[in-house]
Protein backbone atom coordinates (compact mmCIF):
# COMPACT_ATOMS: atom_id res chain seq x y z
CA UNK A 1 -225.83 181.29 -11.29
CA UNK A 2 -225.11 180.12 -14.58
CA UNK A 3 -226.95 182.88 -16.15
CA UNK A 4 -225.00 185.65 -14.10
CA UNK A 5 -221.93 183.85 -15.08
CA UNK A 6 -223.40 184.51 -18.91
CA UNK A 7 -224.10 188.26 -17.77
CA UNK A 8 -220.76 188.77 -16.47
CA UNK A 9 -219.10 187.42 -19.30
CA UNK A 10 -221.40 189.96 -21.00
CA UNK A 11 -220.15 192.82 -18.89
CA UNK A 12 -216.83 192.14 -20.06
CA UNK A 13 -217.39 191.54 -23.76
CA UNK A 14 -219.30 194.57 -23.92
CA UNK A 15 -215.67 196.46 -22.64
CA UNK A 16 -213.82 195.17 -25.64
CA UNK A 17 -211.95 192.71 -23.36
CA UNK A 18 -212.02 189.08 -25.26
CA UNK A 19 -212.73 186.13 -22.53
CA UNK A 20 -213.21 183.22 -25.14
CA UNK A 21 -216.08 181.89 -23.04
CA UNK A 22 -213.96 181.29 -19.99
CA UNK A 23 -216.44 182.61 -17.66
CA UNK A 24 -219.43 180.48 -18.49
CA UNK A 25 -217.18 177.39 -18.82
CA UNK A 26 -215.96 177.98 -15.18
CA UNK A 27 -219.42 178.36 -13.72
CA UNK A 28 -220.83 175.44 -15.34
CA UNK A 29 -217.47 173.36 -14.41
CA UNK A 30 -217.89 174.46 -11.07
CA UNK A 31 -221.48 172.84 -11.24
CA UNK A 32 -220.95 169.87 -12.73
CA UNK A 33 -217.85 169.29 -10.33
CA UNK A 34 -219.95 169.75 -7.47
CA UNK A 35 -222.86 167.44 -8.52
CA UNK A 36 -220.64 164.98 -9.54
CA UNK A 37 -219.33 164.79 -6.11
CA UNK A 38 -222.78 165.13 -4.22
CA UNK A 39 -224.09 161.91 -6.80
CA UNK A 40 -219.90 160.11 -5.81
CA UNK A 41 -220.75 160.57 -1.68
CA UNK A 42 -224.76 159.62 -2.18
CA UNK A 43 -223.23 156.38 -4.21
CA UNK A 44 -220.94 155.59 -0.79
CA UNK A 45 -223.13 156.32 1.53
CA UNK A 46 -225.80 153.78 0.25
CA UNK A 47 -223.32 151.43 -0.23
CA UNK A 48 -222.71 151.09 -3.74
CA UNK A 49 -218.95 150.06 -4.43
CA UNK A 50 -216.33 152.42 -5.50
CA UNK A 51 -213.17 152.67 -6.66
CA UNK A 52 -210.94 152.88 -2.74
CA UNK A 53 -209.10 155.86 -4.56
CA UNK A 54 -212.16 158.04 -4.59
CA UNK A 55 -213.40 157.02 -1.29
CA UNK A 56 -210.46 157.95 0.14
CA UNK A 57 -210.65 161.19 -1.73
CA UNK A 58 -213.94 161.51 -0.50
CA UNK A 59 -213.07 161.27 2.94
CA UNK A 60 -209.94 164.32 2.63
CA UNK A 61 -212.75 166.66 1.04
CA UNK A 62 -215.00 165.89 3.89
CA UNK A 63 -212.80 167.16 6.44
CA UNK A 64 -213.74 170.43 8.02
CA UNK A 65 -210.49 172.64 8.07
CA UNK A 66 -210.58 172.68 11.88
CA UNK A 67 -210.16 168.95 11.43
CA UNK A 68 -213.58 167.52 12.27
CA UNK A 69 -214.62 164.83 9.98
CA UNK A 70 -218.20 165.28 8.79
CA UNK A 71 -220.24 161.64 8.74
CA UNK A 72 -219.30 159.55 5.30
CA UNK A 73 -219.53 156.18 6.21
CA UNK A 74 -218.93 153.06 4.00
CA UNK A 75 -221.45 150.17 4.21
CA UNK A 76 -219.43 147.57 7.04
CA UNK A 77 -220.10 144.34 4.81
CA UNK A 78 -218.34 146.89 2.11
CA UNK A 79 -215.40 147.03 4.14
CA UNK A 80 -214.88 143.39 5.08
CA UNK A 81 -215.17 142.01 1.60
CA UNK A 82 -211.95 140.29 -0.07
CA UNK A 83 -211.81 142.06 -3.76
CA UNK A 84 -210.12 138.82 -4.81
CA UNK A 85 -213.26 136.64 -3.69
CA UNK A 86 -215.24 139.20 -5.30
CA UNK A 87 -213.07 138.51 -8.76
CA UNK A 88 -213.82 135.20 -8.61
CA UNK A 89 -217.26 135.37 -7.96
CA UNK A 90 -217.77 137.65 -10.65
CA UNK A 91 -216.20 135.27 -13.10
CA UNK A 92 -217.94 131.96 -11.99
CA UNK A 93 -221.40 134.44 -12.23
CA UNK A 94 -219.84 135.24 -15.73
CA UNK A 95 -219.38 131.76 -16.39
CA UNK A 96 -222.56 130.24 -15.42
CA UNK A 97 -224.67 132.96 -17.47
CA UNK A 98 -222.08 131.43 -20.73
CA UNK A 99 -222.91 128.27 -20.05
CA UNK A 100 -227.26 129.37 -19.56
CA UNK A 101 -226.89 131.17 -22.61
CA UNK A 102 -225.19 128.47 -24.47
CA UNK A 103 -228.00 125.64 -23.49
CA UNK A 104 -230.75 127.66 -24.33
CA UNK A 105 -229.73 128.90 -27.51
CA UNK A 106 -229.26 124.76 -28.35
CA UNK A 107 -232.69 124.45 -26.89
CA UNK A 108 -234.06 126.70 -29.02
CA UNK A 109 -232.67 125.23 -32.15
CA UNK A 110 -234.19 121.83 -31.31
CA UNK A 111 -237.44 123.59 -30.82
CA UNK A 112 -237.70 125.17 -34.06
């Protein structure tokens, strides 16, 4: 695809007209786009977090226009978790890992 992107671009060139590499950059776009979707809906659907924003998004693009919703499901345990308990848990995990790090690096000084 990309490379009939390159020979259209071609096609024009070759007429005179001047596309500044438009074409190309509008087929690969497209591509990357896409595949950065597909990797976005894989990530939900195994149940990696993400952002609510995009999942949402997710969700409008995966409507069919005759309004059936194609399956993207979010882990359950995903949806009953408090982001605020999450915070915290994050920073006592944070916090913990300081205070290993600290010990052992005074460990290792006595050892020496």
């Amino acid at each position: 695809m990309v490379a009939m992107g390159a020979g259209i671009e071609y096609l024009i060139l070759s007429t005179g007209q001047e596309t500044h590499g438009l074409v190309i950059l509008a087929v690969t776009s497209f591509f990357v786009v896409n595949e950065g979707l597909s990797i976005l809906e894989n990530c939900a659907q195994i149940g990696l977090p993400i952002p609510p924003v995009l999942f949402n998004a997710l969700e409008k693009l995966n409507k069919e226009p005759m309004g059936k919703e194609q399956s993207l499901e979010r882990d359950q345990q995903l949806k009953n978790l408090d982001k605020q308990e999450l915070l915290k848990e994050l920073e006592l995990e944070q916090e913990q890992t300081k205070k290993d790090g600290d010990t052992k690096g005074g460990e290792e000084k006595w050892n020496k």
